[in-house]
PDB file of N, CA and C in Angstrom:
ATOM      1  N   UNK A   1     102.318-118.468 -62.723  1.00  0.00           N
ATOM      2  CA  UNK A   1     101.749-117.975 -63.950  1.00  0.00           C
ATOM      3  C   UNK A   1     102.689-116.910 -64.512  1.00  0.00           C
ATOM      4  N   UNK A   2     103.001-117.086 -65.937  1.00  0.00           N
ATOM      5  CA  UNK A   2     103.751-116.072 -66.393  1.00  0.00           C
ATOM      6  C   UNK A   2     103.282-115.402 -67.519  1.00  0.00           C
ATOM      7  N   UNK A   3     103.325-114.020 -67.652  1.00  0.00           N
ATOM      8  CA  UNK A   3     102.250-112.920 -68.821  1.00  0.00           C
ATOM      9  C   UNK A   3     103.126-112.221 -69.237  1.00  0.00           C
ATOM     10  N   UNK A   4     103.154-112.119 -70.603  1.00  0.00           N
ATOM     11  CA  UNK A   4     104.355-111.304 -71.525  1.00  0.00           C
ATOM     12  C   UNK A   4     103.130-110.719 -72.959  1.00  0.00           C
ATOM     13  N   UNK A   5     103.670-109.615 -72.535  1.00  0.00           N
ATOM     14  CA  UNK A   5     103.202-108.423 -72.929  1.00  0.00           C
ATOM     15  C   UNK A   5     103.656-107.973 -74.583  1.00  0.00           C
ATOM     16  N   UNK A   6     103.570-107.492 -75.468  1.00  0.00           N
ATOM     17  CA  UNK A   6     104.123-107.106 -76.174  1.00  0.00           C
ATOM     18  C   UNK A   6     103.495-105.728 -76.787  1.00  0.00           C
ATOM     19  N   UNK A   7     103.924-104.566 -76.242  1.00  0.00           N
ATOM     20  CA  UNK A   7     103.376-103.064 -76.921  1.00  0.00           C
ATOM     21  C   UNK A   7     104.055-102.453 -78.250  1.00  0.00           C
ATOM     22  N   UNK A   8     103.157-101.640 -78.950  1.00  0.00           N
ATOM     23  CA  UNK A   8     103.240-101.064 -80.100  1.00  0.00           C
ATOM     24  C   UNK A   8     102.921-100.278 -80.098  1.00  0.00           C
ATOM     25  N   UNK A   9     104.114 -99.010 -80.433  1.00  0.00           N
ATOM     26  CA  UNK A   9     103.263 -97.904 -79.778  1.00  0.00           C
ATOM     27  C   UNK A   9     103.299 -97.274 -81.465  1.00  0.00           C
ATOM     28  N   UNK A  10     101.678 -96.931 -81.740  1.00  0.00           N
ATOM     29  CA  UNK A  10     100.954 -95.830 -83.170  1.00  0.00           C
ATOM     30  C   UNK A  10     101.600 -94.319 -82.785  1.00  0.00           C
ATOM     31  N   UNK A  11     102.895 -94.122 -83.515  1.00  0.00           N
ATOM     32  CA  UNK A  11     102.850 -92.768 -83.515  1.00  0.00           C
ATOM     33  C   UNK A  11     101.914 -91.571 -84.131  1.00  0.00           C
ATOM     34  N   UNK A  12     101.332 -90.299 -83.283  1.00  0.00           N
ATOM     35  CA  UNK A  12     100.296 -90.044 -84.096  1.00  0.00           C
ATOM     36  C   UNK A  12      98.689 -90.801 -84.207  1.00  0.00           C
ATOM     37  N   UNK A  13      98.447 -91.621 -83.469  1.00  0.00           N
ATOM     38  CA  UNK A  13      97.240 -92.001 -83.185  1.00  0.00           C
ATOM     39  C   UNK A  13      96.605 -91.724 -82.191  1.00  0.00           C
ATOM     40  N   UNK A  14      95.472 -91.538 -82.361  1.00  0.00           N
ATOM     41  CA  UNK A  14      94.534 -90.432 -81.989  1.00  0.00           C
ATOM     42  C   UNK A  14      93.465 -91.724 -80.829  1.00  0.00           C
ATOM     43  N   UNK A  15      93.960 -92.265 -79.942  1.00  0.00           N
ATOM     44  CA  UNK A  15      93.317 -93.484 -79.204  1.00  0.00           C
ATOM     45  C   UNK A  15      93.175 -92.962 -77.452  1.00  0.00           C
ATOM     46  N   UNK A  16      91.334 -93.102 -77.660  1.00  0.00           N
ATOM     47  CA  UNK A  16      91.659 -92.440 -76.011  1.00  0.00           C
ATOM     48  C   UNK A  16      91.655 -93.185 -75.167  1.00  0.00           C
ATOM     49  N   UNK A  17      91.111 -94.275 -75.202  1.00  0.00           N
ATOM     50  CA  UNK A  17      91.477 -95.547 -74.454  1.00  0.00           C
ATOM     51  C   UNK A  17      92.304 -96.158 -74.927  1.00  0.00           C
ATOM     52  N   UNK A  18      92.307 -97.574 -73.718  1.00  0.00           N
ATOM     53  CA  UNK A  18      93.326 -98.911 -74.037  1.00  0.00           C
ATOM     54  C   UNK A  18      92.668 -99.708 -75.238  1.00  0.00           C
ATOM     55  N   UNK A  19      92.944-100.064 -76.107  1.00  0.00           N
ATOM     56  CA  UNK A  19      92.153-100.910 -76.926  1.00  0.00           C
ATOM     57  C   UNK A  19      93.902-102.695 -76.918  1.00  0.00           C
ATOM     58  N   UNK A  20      93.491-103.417 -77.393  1.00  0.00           N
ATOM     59  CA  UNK A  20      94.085-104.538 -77.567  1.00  0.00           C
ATOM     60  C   UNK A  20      93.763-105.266 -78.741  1.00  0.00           C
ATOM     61  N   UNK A  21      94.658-106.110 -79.029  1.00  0.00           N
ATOM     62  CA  UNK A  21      94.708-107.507 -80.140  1.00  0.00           C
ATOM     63  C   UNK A  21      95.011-108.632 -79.132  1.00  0.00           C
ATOM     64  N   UNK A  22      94.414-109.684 -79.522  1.00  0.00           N
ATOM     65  CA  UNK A  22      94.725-110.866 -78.737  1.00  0.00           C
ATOM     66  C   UNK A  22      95.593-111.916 -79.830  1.00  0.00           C
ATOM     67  N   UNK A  23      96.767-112.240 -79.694  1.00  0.00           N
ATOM     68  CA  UNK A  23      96.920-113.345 -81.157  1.00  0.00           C
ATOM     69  C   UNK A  23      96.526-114.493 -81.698  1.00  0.00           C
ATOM     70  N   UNK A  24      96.178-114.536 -82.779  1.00  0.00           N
ATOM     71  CA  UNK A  24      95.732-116.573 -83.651  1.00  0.00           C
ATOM     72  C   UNK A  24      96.603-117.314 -82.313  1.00  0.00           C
ATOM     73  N   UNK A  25      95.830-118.137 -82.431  1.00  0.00           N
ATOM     74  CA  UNK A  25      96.207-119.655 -81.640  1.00  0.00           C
ATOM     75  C   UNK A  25      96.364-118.992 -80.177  1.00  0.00           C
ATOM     76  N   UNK A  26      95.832-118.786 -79.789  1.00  0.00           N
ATOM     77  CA  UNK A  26      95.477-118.523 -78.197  1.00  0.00           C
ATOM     78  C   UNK A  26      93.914-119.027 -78.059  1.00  0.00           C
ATOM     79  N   UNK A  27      93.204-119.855 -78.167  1.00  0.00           N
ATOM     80  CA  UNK A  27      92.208-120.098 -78.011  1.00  0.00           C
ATOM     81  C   UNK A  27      91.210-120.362 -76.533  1.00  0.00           C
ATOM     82  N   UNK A  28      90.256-118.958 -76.621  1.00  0.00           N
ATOM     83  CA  UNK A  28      89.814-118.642 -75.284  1.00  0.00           C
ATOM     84  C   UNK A  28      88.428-119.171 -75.419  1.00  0.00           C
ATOM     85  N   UNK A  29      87.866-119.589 -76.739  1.00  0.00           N
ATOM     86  CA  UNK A  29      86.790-120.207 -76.872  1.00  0.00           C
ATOM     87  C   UNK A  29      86.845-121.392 -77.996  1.00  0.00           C
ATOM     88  N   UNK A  30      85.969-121.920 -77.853  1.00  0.00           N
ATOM     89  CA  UNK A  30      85.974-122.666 -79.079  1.00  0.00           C
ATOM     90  C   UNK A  30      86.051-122.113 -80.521  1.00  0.00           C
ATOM     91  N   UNK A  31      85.220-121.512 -80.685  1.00  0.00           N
ATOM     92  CA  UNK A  31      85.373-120.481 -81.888  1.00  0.00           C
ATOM     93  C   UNK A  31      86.235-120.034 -82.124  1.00  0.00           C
ATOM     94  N   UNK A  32      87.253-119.559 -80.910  1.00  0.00           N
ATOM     95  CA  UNK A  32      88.574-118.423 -81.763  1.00  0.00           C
ATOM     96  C   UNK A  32      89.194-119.401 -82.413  1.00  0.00           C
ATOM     97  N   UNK A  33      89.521-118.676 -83.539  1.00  0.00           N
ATOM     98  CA  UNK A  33      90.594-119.375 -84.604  1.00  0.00           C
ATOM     99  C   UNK A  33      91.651-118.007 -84.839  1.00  0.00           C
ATOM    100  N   UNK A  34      91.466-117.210 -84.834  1.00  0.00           N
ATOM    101  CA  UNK A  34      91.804-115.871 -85.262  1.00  0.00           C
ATOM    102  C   UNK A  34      92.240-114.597 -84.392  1.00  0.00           C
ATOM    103  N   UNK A  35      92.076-114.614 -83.088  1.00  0.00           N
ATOM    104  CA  UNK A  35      92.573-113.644 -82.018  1.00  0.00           C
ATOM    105  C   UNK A  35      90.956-112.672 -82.180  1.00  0.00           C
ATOM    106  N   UNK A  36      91.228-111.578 -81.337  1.00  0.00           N
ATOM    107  CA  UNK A  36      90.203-110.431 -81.140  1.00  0.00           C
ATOM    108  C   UNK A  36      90.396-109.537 -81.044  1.00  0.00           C
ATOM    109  N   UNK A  37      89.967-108.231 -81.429  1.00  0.00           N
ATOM    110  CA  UNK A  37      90.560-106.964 -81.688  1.00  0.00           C
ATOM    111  C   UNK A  37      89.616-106.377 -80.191  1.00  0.00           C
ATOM    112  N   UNK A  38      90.202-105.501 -79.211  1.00  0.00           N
ATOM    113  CA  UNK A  38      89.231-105.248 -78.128  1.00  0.00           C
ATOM    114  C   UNK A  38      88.991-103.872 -78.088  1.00  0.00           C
ATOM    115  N   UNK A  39      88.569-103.282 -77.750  1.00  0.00           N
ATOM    116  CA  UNK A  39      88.172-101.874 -77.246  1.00  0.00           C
ATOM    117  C   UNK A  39      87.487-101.530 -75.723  1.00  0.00           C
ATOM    118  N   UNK A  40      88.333-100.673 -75.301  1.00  0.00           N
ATOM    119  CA  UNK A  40      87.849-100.701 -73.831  1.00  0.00           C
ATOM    120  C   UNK A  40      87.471 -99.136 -73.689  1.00  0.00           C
ATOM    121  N   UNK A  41      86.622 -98.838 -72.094  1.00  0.00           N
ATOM    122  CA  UNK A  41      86.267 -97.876 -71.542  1.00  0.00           C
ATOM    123  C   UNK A  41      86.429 -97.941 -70.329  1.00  0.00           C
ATOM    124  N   UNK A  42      87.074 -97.091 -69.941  1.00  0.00           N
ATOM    125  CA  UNK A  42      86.720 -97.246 -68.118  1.00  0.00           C
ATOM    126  C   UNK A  42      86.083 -95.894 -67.376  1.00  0.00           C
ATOM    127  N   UNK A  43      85.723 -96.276 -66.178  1.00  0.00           N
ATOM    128  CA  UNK A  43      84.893 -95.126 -65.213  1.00  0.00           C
ATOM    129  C   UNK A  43      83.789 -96.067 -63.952  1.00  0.00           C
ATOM    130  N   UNK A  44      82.751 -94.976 -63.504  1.00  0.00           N
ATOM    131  CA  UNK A  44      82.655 -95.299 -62.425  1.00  0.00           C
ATOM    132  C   UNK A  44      81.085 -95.833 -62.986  1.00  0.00           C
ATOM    133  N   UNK A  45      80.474 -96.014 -63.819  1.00  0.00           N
ATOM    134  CA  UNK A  45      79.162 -96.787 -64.498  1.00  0.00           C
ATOM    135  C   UNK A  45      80.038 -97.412 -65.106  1.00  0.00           C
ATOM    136  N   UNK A  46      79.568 -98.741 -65.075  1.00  0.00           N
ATOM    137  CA  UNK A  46      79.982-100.066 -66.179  1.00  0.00           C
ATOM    138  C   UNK A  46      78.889 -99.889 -67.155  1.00  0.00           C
ATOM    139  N   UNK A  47      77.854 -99.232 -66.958  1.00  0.00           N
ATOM    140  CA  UNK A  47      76.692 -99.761 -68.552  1.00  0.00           C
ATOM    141  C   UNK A  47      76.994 -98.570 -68.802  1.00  0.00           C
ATOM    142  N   UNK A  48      77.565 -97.171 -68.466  1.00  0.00           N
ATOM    143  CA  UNK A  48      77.924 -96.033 -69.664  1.00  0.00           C
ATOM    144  C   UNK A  48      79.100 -96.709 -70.414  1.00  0.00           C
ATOM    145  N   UNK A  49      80.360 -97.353 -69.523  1.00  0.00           N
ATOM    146  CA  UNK A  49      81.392 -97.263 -69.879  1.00  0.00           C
ATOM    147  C   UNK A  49      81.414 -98.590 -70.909  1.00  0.00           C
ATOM    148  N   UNK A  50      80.407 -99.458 -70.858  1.00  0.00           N
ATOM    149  CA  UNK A  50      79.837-100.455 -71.886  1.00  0.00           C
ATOM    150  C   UNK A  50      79.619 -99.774 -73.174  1.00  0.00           C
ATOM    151  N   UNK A  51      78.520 -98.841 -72.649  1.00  0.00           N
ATOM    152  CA  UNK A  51      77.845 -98.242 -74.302  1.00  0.00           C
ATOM    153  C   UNK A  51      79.409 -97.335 -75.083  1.00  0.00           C
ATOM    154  N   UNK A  52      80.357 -96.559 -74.378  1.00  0.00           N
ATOM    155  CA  UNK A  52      81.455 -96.232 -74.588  1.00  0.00           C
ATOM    156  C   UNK A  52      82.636 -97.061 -75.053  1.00  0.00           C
ATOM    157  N   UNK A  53      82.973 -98.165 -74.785  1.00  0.00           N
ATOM    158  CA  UNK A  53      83.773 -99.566 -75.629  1.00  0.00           C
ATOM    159  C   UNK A  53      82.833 -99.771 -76.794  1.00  0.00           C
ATOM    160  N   UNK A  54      81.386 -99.938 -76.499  1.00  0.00           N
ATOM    161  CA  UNK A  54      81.051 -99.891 -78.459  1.00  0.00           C
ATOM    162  C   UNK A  54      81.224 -99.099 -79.178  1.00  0.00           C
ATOM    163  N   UNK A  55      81.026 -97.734 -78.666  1.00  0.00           N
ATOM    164  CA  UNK A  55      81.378 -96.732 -79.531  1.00  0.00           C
ATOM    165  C   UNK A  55      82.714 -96.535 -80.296  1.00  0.00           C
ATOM    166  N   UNK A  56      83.769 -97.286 -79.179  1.00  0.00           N
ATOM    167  CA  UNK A  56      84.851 -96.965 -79.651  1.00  0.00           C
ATOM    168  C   UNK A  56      85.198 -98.404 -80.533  1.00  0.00           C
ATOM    169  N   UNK A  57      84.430 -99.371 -80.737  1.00  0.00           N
ATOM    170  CA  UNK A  57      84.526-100.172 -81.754  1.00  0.00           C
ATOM    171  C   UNK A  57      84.038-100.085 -82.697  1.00  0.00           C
ATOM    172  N   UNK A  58      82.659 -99.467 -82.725  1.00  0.00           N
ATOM    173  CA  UNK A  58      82.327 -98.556 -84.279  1.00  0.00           C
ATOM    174  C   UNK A  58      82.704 -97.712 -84.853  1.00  0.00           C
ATOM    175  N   UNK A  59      83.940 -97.035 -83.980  1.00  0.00           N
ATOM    176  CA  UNK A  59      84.840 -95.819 -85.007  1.00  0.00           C
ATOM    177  C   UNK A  59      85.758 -96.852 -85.393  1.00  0.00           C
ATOM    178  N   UNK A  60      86.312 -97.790 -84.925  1.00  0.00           N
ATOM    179  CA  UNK A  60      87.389 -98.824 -85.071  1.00  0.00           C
ATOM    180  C   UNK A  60      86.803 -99.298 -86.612  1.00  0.00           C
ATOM    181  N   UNK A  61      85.551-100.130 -86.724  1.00  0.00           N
ATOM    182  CA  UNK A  61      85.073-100.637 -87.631  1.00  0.00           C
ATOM    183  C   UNK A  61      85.057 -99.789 -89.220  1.00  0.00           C
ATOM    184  N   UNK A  62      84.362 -98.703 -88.856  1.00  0.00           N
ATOM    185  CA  UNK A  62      84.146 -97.446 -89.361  1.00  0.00           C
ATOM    186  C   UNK A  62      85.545 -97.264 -90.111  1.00  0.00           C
ATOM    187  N   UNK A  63      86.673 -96.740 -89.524  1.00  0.00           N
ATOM    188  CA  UNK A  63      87.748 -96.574 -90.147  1.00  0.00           C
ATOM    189  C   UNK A  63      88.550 -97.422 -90.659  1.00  0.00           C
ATOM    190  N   UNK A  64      89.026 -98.761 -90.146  1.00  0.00           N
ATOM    191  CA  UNK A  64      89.646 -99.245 -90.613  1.00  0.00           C
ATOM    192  C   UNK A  64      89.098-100.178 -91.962  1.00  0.00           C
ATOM    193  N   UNK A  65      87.642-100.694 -91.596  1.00  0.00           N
ATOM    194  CA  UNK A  65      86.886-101.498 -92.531  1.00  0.00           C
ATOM    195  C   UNK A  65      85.727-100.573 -93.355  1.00  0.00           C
ATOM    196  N   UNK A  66      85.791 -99.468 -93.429  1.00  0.00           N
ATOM    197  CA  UNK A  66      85.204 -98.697 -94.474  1.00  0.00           C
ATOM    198  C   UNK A  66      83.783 -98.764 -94.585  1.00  0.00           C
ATOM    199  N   UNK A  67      83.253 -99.414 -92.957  1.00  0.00           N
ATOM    200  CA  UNK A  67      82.106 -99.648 -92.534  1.00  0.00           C
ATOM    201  C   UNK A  67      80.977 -98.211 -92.648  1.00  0.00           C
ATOM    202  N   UNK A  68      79.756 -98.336 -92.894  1.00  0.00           N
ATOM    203  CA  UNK A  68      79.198 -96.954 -92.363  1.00  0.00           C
ATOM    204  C   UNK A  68      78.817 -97.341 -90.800  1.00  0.00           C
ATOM    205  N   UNK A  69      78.348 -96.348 -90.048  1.00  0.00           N
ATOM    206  CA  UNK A  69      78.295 -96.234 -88.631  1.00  0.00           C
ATOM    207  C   UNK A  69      77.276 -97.356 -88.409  1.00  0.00           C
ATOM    208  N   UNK A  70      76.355 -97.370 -89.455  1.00  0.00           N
ATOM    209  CA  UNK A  70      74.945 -98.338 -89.437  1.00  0.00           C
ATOM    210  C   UNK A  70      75.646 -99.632 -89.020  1.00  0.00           C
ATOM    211  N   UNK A  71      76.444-100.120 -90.327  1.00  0.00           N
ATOM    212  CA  UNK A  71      76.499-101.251 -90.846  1.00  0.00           C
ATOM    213  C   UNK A  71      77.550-101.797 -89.353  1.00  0.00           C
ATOM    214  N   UNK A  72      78.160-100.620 -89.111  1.00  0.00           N
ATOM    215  CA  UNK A  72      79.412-101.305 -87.824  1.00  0.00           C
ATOM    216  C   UNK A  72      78.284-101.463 -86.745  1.00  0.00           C
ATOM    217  N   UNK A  73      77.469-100.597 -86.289  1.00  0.00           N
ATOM    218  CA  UNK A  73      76.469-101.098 -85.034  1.00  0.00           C
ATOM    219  C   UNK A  73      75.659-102.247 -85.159  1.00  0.00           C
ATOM    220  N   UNK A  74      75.486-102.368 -86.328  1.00  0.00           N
ATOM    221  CA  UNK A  74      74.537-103.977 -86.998  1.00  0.00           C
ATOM    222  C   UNK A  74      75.335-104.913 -86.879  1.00  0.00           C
ATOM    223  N   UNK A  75      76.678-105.020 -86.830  1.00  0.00           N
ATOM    224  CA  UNK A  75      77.981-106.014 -86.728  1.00  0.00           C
ATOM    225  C   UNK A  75      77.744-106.266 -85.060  1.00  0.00           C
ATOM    226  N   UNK A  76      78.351-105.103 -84.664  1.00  0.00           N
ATOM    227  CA  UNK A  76      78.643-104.971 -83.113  1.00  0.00           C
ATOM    228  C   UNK A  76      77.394-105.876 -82.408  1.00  0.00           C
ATOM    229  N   UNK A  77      76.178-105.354 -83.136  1.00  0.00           N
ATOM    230  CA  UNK A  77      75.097-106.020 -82.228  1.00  0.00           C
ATOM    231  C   UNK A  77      74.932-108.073 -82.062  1.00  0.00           C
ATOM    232  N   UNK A  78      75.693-108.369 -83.624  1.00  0.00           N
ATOM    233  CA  UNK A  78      75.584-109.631 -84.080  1.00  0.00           C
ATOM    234  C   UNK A  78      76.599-110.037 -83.304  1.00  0.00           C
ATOM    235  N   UNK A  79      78.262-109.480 -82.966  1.00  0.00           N
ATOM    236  CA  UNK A  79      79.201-110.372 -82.871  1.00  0.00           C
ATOM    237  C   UNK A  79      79.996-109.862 -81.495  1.00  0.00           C
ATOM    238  N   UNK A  80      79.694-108.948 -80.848  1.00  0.00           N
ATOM    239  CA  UNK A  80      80.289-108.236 -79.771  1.00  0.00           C
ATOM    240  C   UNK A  80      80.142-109.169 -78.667  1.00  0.00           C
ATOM    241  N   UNK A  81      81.390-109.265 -77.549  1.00  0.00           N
ATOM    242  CA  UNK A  81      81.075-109.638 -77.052  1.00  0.00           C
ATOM    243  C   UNK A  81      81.401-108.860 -75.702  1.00  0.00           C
ATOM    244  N   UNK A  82      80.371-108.453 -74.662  1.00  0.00           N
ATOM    245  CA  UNK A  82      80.550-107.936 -73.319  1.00  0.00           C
ATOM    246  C   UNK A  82      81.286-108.384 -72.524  1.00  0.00           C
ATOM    247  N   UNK A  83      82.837-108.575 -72.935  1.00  0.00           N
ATOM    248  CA  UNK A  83      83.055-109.556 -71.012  1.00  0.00           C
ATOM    249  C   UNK A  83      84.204-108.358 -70.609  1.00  0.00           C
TER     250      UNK A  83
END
């Protein structure tokens, strides 16, 4: 198995975790057509460090898509996926 990486590093960004992009045409489900934007948390609870990856996808949402906090947790709840 071979895994190639490609980093970008945001000068000046303010990211306290690992977050990721996955690219178009990698298809991990049927549905992807488009890649996935991820947000992660880590620690020693998986359901804090759960509720903590959403959070950090509703500031994601929030800022980049001009979401209010509502409207990104109403998303998150419809399209998130836990794995």
């Amino acid at each position: 198995m071979t895994v190639t990486l490609t980093f970008t590093l945001q000068k000046g960004a303010n990211i306290p975790e690992l977050r990721f992009i996955t690219p178009s045409g990698k298809k991990l489900t049927v549905a992807d057509e488009a890649g996935y934007f991820v947000t992660t948390a880590h620690g020693p609870d998986l359901f804090k460090d759960s509720q903590q990856a959403i959070r950090y996808m509703i500031d994601h949402l929030s800022s980049e898509y001009h979401m209010t906090r509502e409207q990104a947790y109403c998303l998150c709840g419809a399209a998130v996926d836990l794995k």
